[in-house]
Structure formats: C-alpha cells, structure tokens
N, C-alpha and C. Protein backbone atom coordinates (compact mmCIF):
# COMPACT_ATOMS: atom_id res chain seq x y z
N UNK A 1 -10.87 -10.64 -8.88
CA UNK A 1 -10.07 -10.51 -7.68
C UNK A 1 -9.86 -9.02 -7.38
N UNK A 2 -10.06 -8.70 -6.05
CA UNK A 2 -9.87 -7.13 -5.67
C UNK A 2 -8.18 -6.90 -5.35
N UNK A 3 -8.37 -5.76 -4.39
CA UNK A 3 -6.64 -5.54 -4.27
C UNK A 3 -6.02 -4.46 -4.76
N UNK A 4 -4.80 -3.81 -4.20
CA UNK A 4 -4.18 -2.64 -5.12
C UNK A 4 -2.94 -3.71 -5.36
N UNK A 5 -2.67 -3.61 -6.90
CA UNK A 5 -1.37 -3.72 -7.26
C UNK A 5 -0.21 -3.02 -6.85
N UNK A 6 0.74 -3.92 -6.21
CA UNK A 6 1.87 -3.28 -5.54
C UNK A 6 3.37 -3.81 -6.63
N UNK A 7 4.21 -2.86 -6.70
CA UNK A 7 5.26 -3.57 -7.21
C UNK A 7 6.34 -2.87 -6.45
N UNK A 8 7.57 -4.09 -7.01
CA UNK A 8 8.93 -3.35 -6.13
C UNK A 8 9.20 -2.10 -6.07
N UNK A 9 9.60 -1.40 -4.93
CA UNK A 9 9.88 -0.15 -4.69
C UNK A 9 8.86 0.84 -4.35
N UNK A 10 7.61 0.58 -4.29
CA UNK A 10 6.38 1.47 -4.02
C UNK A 10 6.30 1.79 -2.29
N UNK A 11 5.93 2.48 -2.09
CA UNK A 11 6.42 3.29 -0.49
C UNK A 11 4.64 3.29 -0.34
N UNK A 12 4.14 2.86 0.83
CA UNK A 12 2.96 2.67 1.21
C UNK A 12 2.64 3.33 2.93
N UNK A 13 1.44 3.90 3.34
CA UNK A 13 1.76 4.03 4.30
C UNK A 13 0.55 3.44 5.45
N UNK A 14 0.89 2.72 6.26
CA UNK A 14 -0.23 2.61 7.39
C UNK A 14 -0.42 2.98 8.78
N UNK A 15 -1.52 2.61 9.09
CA UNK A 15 -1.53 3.15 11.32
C UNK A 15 -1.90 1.97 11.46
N UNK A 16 -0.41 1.60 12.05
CA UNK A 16 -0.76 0.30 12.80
C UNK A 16 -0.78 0.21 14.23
N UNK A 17 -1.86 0.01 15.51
CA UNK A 17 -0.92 0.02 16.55
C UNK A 17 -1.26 1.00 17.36
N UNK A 18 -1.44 2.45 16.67
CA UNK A 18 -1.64 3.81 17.21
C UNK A 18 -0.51 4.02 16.47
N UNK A 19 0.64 3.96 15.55
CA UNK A 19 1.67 4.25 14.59
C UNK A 19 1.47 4.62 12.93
N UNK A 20 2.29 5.26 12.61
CA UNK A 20 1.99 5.63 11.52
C UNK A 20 3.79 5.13 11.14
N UNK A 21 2.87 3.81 10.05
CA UNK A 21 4.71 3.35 9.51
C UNK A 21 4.43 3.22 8.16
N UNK A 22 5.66 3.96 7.33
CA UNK A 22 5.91 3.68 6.02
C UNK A 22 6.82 2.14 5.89
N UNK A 23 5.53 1.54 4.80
CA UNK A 23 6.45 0.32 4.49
C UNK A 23 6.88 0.51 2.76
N UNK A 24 7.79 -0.67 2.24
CA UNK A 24 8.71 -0.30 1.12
C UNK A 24 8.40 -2.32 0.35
N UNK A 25 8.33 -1.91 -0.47
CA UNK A 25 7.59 -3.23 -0.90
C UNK A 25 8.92 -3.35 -1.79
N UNK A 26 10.11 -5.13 -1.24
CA UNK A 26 10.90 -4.88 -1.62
C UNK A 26 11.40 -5.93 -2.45
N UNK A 27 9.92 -7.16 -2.84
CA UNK A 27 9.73 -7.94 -3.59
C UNK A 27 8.51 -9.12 -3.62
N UNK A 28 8.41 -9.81 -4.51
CA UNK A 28 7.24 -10.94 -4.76
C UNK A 28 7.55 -12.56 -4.74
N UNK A 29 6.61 -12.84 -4.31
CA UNK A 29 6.94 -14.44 -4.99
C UNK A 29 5.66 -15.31 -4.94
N UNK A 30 5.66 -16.30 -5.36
CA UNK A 30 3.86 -17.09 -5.33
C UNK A 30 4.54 -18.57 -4.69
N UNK A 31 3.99 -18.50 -3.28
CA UNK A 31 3.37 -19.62 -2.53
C UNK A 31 3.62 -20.90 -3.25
N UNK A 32 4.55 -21.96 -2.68
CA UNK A 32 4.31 -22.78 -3.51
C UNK A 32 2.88 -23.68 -3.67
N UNK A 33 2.56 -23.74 -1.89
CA UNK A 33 1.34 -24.98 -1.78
C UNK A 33 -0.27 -23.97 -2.19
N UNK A 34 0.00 -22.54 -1.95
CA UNK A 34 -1.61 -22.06 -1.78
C UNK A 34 -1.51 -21.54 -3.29
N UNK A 35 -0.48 -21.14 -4.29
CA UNK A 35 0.40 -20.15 -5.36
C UNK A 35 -0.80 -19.01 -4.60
N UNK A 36 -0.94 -18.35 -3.65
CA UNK A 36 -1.24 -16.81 -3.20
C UNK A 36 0.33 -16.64 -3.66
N UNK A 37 -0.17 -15.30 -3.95
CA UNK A 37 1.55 -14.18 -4.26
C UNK A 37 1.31 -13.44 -2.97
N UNK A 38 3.18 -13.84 -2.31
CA UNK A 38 3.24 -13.11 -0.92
C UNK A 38 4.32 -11.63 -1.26
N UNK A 39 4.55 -10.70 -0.85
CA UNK A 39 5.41 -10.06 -1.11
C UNK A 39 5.90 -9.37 0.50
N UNK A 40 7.11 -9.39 -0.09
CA UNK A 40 8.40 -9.13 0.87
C UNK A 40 8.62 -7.69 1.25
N UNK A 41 8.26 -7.26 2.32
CA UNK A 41 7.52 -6.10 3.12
C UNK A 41 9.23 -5.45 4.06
N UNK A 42 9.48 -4.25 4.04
CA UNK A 42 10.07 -3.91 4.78
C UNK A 42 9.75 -2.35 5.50
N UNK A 43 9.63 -2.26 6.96
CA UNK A 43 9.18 -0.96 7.57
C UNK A 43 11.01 0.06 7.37
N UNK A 44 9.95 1.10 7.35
CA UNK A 44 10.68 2.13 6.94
C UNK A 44 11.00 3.21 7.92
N UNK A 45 11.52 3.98 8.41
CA UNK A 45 11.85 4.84 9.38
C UNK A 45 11.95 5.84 9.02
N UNK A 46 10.93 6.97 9.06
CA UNK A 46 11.01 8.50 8.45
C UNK A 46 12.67 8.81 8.75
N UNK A 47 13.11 8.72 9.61
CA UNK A 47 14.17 9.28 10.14
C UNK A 47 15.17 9.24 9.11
N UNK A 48 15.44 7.55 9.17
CA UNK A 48 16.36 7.09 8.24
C UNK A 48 16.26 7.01 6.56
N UNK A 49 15.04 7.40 6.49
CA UNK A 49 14.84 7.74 4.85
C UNK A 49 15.42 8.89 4.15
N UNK A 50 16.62 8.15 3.01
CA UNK A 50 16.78 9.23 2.41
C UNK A 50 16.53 9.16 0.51
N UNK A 51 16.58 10.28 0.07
CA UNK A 51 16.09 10.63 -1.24
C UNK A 51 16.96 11.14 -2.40
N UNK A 52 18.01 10.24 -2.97
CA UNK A 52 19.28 10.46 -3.71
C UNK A 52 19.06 10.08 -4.75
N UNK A 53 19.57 11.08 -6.03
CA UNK A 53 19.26 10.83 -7.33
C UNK A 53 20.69 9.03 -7.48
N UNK A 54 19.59 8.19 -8.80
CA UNK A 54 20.56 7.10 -8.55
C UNK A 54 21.71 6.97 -8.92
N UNK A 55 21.78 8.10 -10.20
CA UNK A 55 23.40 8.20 -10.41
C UNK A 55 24.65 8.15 -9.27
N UNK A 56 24.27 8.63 -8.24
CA UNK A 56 24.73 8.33 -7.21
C UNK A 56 25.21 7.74 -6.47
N UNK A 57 24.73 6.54 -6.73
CA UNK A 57 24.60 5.66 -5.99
C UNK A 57 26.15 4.64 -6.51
N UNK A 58 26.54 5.04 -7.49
CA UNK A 58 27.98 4.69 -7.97
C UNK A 58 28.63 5.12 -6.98
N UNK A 59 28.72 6.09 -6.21
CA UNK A 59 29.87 6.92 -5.77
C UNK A 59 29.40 5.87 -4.23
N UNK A 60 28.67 5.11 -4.04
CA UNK A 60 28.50 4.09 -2.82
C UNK A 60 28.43 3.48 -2.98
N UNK A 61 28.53 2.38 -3.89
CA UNK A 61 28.68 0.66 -4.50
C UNK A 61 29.54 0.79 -5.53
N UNK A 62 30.86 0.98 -5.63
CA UNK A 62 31.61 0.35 -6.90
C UNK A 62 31.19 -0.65 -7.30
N UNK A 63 31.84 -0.53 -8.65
CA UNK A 63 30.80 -1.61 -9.71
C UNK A 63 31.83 -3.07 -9.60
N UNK A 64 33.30 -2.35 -9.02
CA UNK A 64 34.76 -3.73 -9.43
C UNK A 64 33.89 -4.53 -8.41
N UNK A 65 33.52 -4.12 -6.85
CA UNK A 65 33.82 -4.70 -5.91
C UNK A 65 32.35 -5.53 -5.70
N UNK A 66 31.38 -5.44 -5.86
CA UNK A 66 30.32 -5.67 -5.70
C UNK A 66 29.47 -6.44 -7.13
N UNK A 67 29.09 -7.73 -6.86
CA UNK A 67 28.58 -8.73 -7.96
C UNK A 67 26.92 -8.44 -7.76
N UNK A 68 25.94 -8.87 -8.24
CA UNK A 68 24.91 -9.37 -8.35
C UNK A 68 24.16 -10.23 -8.50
C-alpha cells in the first residue's frame, strides 16, 4: 500500500483551488463498512496560527475547571 503516513498534529500544506491552505491533521479512525482509515482534517489560517511553548498552555485551560 502507498501513501504518506500522517499522524495527529502534523501541519501539511496544499493548492487547492488557486489557494495555498495549511491543513492540521487532528485525528483517525477506520470506516466501519470499507475499515479504509479516514482522518479528521482541519484547515488552518496562516493568520490565526499561533506557536506557544505547551507549558503554557496551563496559564489557558486550568486543570480544576476543564475534564477530558
């Protein structure tokens, strides 16, 4: 089977359109009727992209208030 292996969080970029969009690969799952593995695609907006170490990311999700 050909293909690039993609996993969560990998930043990809294409021209779609006459556009140039970064997408963000932001999970997997396998098909129940074909089991193809589809994965869960989100476009990205140079604009709105930002680049923060994750320690950080405490000081914007408390840990009391927010479950998983």
């Amino acid at each position: 089977m050909g293909g690039v292996a993609l996993n969560k969080g990998d930043l990809f970029t294409v021209y779609l359109e006459g556009n140039v969009m970064t997408i963000c690969v932001l999970g997997s799952y396998m098909e129940e009727y074909s089991g193809e593995e589809m994965l869960i695609l989100a476009v990205v907006s140079q604009d709105n992209m930002l680049h923060i170490p994750a320690d950080d990311l405490d000081m914007l999700f408390p840990q009391k208030k927010y479950l998983n």
